[in-house]
N, C-alpha and C. Protein backbone atom coordinates (compact mmCIF):
# COMPACT_ATOMS: atom_id res chain seq x y z
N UNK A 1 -42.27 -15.33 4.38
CA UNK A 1 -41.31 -16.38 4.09
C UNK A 1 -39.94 -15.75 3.89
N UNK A 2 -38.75 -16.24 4.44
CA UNK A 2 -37.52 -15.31 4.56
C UNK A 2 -36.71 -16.21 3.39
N UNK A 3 -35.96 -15.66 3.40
CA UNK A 3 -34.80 -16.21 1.78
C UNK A 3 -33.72 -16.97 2.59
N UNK A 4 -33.03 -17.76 2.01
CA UNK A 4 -32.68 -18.58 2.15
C UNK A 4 -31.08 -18.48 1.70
N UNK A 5 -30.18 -18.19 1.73
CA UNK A 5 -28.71 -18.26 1.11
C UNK A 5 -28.25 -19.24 1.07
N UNK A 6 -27.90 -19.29 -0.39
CA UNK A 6 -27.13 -20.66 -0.80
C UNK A 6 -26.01 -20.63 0.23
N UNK A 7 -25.82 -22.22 0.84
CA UNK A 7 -24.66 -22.51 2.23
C UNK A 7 -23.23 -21.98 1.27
N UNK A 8 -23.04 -22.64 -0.23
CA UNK A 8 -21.69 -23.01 -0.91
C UNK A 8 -21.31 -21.77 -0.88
N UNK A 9 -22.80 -20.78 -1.28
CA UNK A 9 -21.92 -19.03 -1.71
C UNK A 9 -21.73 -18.04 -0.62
N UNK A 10 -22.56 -18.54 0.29
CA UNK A 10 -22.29 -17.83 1.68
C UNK A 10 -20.36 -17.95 2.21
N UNK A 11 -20.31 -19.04 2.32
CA UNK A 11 -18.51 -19.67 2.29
C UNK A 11 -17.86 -18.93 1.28
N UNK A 12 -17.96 -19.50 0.17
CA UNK A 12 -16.84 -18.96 -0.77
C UNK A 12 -16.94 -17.73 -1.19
N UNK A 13 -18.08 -16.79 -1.05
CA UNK A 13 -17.95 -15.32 -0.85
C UNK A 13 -17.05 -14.63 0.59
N UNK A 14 -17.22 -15.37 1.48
CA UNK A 14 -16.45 -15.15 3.16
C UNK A 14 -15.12 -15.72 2.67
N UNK A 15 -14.55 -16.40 1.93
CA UNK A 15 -13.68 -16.81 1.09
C UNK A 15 -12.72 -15.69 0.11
N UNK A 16 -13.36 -15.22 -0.95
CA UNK A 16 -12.64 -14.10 -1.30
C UNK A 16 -12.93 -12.83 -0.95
N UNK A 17 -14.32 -12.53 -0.11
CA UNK A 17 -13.63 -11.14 0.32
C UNK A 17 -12.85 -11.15 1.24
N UNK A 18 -11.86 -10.97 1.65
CA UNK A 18 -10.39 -11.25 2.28
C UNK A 18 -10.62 -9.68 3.47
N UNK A 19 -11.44 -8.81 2.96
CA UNK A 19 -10.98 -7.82 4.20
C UNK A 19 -12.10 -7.20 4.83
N UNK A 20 -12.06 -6.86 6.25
CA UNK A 20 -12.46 -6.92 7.04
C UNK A 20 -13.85 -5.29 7.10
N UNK A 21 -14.55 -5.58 7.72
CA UNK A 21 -15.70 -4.68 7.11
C UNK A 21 -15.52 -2.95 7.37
N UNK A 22 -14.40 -3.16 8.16
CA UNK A 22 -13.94 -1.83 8.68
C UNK A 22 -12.78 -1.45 7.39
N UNK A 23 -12.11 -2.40 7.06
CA UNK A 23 -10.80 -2.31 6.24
C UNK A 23 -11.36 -1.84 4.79
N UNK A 24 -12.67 -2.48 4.20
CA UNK A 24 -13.17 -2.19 3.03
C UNK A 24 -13.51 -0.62 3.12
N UNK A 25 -14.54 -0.55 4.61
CA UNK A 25 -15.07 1.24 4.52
C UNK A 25 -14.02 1.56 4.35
N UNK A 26 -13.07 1.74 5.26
CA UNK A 26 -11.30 2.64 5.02
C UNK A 26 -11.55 3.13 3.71
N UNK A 27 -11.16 1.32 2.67
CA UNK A 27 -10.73 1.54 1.80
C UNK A 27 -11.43 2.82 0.56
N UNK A 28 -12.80 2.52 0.51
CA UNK A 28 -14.19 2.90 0.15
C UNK A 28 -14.03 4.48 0.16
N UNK A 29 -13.36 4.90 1.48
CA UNK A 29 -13.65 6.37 1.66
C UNK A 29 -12.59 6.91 1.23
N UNK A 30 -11.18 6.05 1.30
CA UNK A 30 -9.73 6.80 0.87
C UNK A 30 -10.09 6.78 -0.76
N UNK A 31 -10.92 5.64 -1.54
CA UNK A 31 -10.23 5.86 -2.90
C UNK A 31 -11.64 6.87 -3.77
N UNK A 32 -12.45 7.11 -2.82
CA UNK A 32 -13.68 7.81 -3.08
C UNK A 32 -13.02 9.73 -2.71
N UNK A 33 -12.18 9.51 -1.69
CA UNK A 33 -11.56 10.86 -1.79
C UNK A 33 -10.81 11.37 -2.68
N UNK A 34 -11.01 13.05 -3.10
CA UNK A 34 -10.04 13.64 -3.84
C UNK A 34 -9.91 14.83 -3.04
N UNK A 35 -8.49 15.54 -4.26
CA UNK A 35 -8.14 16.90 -3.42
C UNK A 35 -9.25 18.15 -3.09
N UNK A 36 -10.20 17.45 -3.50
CA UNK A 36 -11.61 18.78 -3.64
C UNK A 36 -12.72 18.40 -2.58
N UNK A 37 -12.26 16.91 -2.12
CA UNK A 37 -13.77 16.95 -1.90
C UNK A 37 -14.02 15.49 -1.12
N UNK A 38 -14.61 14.91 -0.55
CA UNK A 38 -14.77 13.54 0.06
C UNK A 38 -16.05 13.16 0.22
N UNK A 39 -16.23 12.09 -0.29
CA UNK A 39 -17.87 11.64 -0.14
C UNK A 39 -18.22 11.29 1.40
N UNK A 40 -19.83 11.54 1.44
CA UNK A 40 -20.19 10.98 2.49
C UNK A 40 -19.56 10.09 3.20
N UNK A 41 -19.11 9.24 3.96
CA UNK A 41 -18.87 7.62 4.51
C UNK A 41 -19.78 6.96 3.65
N UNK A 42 -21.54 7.03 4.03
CA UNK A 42 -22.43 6.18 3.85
C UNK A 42 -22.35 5.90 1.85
N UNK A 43 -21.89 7.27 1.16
CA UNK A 43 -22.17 7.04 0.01
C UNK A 43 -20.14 6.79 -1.10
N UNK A 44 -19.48 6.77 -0.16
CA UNK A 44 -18.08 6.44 -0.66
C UNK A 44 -17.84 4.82 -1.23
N UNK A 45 -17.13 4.93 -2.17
CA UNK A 45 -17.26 3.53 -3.27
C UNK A 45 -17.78 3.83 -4.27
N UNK A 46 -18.02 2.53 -4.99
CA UNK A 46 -18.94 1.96 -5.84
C UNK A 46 -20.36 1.42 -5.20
N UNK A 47 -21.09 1.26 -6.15
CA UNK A 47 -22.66 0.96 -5.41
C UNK A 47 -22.36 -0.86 -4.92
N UNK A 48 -21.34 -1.23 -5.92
CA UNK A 48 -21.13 -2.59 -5.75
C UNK A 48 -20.37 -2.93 -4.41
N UNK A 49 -19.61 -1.82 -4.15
CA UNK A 49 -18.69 -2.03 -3.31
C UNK A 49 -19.59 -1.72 -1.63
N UNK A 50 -19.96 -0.61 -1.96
CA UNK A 50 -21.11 -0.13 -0.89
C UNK A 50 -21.72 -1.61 -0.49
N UNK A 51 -22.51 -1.97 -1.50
CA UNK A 51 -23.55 -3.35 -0.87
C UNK A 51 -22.52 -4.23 -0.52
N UNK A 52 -21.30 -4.92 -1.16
CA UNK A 52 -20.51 -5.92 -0.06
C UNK A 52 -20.27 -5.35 1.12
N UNK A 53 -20.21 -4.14 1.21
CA UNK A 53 -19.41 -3.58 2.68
C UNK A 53 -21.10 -3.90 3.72
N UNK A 54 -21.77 -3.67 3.36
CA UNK A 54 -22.97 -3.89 3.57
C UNK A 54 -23.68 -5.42 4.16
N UNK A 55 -23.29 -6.16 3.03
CA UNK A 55 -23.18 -7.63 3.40
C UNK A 55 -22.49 -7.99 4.50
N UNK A 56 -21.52 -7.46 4.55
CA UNK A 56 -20.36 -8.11 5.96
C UNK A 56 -20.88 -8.18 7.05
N UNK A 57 -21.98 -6.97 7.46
CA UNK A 57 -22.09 -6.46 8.44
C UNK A 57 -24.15 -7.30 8.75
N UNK A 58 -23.87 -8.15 7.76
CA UNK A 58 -25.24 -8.98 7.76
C UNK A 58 -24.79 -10.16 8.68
N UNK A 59 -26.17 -11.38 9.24
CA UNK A 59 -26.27 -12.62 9.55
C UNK A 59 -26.69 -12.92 8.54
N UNK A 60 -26.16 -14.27 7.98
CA UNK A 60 -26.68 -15.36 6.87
C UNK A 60 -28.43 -15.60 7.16
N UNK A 61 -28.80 -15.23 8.05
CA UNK A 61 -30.49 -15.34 7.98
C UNK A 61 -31.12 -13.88 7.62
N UNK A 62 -30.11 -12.98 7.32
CA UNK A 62 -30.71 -11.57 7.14
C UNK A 62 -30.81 -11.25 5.72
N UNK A 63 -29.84 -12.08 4.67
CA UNK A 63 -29.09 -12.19 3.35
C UNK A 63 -30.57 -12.10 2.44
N UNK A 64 -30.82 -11.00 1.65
CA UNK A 64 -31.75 -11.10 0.79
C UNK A 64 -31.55 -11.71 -0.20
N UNK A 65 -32.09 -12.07 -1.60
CA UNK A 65 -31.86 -12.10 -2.81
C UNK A 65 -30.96 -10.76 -3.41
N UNK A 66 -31.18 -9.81 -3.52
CA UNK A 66 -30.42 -9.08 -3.82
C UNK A 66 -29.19 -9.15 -3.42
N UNK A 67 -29.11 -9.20 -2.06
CA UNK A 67 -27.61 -9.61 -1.95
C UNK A 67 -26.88 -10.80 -2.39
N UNK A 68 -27.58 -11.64 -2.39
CA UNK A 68 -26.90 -13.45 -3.15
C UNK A 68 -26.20 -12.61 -4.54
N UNK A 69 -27.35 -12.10 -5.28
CA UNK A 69 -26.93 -11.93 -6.24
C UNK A 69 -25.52 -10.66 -6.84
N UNK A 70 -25.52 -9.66 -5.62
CA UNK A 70 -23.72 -9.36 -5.38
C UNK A 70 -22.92 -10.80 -4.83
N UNK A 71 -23.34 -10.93 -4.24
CA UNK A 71 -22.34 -12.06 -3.69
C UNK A 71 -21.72 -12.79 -4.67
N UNK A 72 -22.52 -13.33 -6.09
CA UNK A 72 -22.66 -14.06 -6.60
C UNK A 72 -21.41 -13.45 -7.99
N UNK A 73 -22.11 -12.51 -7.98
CA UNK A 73 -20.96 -11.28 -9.04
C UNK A 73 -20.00 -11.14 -8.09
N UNK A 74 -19.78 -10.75 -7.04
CA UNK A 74 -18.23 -10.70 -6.27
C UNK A 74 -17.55 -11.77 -6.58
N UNK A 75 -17.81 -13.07 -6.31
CA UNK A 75 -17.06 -14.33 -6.43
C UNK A 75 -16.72 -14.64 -7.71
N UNK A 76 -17.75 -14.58 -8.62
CA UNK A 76 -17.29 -14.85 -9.90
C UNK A 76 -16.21 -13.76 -10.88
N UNK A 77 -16.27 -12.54 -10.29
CA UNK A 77 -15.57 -11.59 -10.71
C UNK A 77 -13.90 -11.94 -9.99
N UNK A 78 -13.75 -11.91 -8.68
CA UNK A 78 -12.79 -12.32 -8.24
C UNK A 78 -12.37 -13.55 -8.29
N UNK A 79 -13.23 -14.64 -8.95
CA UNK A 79 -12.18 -15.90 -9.83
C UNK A 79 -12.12 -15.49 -10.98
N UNK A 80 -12.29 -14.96 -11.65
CA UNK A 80 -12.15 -14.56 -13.19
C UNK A 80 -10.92 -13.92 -13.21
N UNK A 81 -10.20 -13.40 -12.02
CA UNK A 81 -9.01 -12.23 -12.05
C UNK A 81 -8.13 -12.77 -11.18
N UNK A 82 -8.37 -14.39 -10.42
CA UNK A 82 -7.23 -14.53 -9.65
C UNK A 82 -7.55 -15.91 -9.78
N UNK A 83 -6.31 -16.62 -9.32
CA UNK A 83 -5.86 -18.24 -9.29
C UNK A 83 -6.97 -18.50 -8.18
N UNK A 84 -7.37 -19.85 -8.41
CA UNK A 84 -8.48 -20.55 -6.89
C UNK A 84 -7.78 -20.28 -5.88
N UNK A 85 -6.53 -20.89 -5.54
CA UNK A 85 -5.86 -20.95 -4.19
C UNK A 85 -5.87 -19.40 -3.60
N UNK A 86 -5.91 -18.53 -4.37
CA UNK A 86 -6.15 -17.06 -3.73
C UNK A 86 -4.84 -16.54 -2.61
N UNK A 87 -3.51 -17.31 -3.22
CA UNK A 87 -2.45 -16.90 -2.36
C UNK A 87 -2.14 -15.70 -2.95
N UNK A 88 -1.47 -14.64 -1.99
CA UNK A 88 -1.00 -13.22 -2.65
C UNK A 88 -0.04 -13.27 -3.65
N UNK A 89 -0.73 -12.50 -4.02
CA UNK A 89 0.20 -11.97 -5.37
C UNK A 89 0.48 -10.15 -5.66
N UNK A 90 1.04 -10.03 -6.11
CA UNK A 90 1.31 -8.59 -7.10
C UNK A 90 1.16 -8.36 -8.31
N UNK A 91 0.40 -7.57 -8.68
CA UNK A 91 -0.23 -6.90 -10.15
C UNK A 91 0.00 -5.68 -9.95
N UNK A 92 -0.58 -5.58 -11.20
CA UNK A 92 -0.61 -3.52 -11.00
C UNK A 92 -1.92 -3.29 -10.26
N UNK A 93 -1.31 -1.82 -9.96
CA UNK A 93 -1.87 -0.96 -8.52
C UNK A 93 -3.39 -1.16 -9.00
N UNK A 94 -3.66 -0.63 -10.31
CA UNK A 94 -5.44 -0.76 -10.79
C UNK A 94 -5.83 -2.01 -10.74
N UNK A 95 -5.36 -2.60 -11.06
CA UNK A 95 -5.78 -4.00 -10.40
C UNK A 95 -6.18 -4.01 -9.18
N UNK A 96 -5.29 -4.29 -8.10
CA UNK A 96 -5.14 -4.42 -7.01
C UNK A 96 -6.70 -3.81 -6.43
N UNK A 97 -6.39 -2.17 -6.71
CA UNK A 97 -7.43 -1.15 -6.42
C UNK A 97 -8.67 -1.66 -6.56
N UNK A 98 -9.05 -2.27 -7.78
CA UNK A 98 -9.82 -2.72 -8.37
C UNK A 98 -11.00 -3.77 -7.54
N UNK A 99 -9.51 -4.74 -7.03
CA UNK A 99 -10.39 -6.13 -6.85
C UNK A 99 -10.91 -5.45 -5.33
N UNK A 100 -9.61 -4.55 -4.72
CA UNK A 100 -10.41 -4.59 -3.34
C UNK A 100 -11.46 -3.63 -3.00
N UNK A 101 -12.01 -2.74 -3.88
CA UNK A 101 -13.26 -1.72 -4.19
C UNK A 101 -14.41 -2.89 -3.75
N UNK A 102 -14.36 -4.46 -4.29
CA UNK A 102 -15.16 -6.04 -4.13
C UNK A 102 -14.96 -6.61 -3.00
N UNK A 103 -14.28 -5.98 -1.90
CA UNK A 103 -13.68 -6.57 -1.11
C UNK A 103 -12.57 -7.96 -0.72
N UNK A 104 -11.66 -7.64 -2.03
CA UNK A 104 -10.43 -8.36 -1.91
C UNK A 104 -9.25 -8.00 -2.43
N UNK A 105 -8.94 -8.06 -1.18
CA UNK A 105 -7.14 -7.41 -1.42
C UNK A 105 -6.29 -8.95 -1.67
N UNK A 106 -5.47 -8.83 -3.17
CA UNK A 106 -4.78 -9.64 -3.53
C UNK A 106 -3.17 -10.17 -2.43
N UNK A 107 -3.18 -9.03 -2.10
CA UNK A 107 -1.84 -9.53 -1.31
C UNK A 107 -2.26 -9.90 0.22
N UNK A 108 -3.17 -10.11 0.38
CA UNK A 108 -3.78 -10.41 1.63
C UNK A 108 -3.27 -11.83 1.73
N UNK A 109 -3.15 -12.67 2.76
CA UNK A 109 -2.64 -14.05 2.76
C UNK A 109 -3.73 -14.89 2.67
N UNK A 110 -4.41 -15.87 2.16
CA UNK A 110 -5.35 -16.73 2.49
C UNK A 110 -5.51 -17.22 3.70
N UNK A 111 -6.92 -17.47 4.57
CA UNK A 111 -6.84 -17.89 5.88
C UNK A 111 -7.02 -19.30 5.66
């Protein structure tokens, strides 16, 4: 029996993560690098960040439970830290850094 993804969170997760599955790895591997040393690709990020980058690259019939339940913490984390309408804005850089580790860059434009 295969799982089922809620339709509402499937959307409004494709909703605030704002960047693109290539744009997150980028991101994943630049802020996972230091002057000593660079992680894998496969293991650069956060574990949280890893599984959205992960998700992107899913079909809504592939979506486990485990993943709903990032999905579920992505969205609610990124309304907790930004207005609904999700038009760009500017904060500080850790911020910024922050939300898009979740896959959303604040100054991104809403589609």
């Amino acid at each position: 029996m295969s799982h089922q993804v809620d339709e509402e969170l499937w959307t409004e997760f494709h909703r605030v993560v704002n960047m693109t599955s290539r744009e997150l790895g980028d991101w994943l591997r630049t802020r996972s690098a230091d002057e000593h040393a660079e992680a894998l690709p496969d293991q650069a990020g956060s574990e949280t960040g890893q599984h959205v980058h992960q998700i992107l690259g899913k079909r809504k019939v592939d979506v486990t439970e485990d993943d709903e339940r990032i999905m579920r913490k992505v969205v609610d984390k990124v309304h907790a830290e930004r207005r609904d309408d999700l038009e760009p804005v500017a904060g500080q850089a850790n911020w910024r850094h922050r939300l898009m580790t979740l896959g959303h860059d604040p100054l991104k434009p809403a589609e």
